[in-house]
Protein backbone atom coordinates (compact mmCIF):
# COMPACT_ATOMS: atom_id res chain seq x y z
CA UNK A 1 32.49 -34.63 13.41
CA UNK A 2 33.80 -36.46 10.16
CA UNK A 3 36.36 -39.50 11.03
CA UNK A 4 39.20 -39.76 8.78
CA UNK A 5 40.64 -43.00 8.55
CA UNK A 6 44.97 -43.18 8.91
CA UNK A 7 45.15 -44.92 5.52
CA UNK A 8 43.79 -41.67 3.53
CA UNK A 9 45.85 -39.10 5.74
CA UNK A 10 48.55 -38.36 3.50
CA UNK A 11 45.82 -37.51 0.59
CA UNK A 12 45.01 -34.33 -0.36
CA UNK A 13 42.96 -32.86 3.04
CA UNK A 14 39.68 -31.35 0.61
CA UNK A 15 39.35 -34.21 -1.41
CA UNK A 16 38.90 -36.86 1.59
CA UNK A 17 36.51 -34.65 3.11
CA UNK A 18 34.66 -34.52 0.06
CA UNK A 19 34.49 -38.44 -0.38
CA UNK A 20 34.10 -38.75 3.23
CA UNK A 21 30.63 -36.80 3.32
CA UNK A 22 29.52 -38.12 0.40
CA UNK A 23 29.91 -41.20 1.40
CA UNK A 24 28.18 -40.93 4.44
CA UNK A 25 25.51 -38.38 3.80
CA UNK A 26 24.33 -38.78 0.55
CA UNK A 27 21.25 -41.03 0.09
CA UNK A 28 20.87 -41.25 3.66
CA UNK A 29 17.37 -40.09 5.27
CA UNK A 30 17.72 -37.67 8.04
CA UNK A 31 14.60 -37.53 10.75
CA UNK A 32 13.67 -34.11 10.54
CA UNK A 33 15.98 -33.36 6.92
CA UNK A 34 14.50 -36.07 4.74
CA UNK A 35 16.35 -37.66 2.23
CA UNK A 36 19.93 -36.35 1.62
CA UNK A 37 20.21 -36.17 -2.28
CA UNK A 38 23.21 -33.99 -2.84
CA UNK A 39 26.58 -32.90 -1.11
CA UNK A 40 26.55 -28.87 -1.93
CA UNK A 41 28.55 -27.18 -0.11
CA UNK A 42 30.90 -27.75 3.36
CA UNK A 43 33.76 -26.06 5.49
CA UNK A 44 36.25 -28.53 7.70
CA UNK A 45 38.06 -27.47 9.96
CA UNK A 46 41.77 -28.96 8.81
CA UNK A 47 43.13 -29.13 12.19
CA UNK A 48 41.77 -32.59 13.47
CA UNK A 49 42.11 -34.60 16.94
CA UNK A 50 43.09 -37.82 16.93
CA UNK A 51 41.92 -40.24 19.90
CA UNK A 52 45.21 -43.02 21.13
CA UNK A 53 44.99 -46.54 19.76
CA UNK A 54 42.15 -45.40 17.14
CA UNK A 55 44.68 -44.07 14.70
CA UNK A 56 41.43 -41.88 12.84
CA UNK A 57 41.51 -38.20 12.52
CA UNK A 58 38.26 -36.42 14.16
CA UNK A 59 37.07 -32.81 12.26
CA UNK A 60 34.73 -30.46 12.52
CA UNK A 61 32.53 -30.38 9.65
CA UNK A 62 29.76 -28.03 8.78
CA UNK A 63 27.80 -29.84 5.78
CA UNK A 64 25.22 -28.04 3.28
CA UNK A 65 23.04 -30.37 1.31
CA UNK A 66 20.35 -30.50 -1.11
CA UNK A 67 17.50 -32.59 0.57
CA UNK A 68 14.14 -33.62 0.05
CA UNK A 69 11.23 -33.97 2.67
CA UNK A 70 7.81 -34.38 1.96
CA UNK A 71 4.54 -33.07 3.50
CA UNK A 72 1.14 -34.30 3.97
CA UNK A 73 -0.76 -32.71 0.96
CA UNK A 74 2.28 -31.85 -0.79
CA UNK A 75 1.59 -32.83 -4.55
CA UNK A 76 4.03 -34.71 -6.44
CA UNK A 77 4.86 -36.47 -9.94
CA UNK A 78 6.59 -39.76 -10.30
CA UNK A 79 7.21 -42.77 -12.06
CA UNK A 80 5.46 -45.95 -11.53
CA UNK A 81 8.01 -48.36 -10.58
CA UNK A 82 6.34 -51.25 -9.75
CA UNK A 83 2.92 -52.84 -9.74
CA UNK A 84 1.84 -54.85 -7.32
CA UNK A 85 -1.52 -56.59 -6.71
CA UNK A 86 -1.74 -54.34 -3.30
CA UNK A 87 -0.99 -51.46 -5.32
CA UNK A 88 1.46 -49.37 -6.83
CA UNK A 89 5.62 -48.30 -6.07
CA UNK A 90 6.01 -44.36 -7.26
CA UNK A 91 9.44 -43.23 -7.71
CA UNK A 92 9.57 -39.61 -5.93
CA UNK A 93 13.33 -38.06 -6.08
CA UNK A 94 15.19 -40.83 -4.49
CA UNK A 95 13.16 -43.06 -2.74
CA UNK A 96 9.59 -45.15 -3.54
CA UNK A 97 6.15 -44.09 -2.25
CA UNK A 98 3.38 -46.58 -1.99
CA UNK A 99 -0.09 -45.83 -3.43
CA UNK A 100 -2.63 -48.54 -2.58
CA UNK A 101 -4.93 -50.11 -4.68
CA UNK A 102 -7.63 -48.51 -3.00
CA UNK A 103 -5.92 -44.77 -3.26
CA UNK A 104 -5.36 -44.90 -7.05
CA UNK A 105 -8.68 -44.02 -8.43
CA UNK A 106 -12.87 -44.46 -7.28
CA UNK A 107 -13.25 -47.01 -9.23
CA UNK A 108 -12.58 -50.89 -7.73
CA UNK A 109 -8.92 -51.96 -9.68
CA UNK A 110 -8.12 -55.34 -10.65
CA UNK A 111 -4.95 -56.87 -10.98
CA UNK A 112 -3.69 -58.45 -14.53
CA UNK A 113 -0.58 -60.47 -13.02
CA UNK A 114 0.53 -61.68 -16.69
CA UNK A 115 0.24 -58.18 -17.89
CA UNK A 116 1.74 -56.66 -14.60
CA UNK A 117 -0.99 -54.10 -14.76
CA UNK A 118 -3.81 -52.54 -12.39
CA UNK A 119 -7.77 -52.12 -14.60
CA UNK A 120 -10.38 -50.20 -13.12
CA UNK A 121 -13.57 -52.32 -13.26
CA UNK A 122 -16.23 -49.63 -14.61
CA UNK A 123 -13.68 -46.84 -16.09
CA UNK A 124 -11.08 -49.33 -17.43
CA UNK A 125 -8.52 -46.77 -16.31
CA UNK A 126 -5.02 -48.89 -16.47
CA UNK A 127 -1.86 -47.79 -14.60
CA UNK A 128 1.53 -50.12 -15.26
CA UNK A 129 5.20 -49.53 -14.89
CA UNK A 130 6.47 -46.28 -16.28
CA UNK A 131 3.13 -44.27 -16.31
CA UNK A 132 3.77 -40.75 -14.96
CA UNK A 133 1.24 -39.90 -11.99
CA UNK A 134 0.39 -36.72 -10.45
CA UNK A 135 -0.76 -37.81 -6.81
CA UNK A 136 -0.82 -36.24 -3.30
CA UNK A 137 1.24 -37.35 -0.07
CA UNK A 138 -1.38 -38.57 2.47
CA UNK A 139 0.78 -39.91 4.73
CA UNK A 140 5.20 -39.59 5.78
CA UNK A 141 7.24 -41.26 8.40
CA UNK A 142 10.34 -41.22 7.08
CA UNK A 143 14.14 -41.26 9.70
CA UNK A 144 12.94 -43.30 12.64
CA UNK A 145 15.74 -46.56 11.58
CA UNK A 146 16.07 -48.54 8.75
CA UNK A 147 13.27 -50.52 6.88
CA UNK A 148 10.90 -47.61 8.68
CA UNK A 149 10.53 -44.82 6.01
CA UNK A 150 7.25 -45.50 4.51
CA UNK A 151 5.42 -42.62 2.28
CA UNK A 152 1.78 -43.13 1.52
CA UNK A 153 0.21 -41.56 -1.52
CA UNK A 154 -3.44 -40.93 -2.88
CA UNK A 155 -4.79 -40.13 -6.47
CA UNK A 156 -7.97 -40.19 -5.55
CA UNK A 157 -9.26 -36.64 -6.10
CA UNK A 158 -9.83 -34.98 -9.42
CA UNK A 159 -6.97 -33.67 -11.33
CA UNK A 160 -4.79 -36.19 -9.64
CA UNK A 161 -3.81 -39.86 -11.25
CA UNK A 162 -2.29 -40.40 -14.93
CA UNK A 163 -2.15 -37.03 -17.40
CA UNK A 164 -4.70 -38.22 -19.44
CA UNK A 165 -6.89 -38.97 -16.19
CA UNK A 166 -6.29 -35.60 -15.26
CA UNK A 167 -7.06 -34.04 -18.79
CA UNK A 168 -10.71 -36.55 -18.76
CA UNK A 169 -11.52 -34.48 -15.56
CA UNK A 170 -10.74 -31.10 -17.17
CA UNK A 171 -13.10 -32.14 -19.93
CA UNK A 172 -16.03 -33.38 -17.59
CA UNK A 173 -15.74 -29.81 -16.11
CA UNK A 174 -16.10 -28.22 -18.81
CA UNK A 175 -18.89 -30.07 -19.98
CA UNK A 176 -17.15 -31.56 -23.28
CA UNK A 177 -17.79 -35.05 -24.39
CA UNK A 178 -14.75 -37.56 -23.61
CA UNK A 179 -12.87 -39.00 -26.81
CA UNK A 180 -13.56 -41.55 -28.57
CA UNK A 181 -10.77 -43.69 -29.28
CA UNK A 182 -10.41 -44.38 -33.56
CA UNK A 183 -12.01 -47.66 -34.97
CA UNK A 184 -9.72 -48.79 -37.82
């Protein structure tokens, strides 16, 4: 049921039901439909009810939507967001997945607060704000109430991490030497 409120009743009856479930359904996280990310598609029904002293219109609504939900072991690719001395915030879609310090590489990571960055002791791998990982969902509870949704993600298997981590491993595999960076 979509409530329409008596101030938008004499509007056009598809366009309030439009702006109605957008309004209420898009960015919203859904247990069981994930995060709502577009409003495709819907069918009203324009004949409402309306309940005395609420003044609101009450429809049937059947609502299509483009949503995203992820799965343990699903991999994904997003933008570091933030760094963090606990780890790092990886934009996925429409919503932030955390991938701890200790799930970013093997290697022991050390936190450079004036640089805002995270250094791997032996490999001096560095990951910052706006690096595009590849990393794996190892953990989702996402719909239960607010402040609850929580993804967890890990990079710590090969091919996983940063693009050039992931190239590095394709290298070791094949038995090639890794580059050497240019001396000026």
């Amino acid at each position: 049921m979509v409530k329409v409120p008596p101030s938008r009743l004499g509007d056009p009856v598809a366009e309030i039901f439009k702006n109605v479930l957008k309004d209420r359904y898009e960015g919203m996280v859904i247990e069981g439909i994930g995060y709502i990310i577009l409003l495709v598609d819907y069918e009203f029904n324009p004949v409402g009810q309306i309940s005395p002293g609420d003044g609101h219109s009450y429809h049937k609504v059947k609502v299509k939507v483009l949503s995203y939900y992820p799965e343990v072991n699903e991999v994904v690719e997003g933008r570091v967001v933030e760094v963090e001395e606990f780890g790092v915030f990886v934009r996925l879609v429409t919503t932030d997945a955390l991938m701890h310090v200790s799930q970013i590489t093997d290697d022991y990571m050390d936190y450079n607060s004036s640089q805002g960055i995270l250094v791997g002791r032996q490999t001096k791998r560095i990951i910052q704000k706006n690096d595009w990982v590849r990393a794996r969902v190892a953990a989702v509870s996402i719909g239960r109430g607010a402040m609850t949704d929580k993804i967890g993600l890990t990079a710590r298997q090969p091919f996983l991490g940063k693009s050039e981590w992931i190239e590095e491993d394709i290298r070791k595999l094949a038995g090639e030497k890794p580059k050497q960076e240019a001396k000026a």
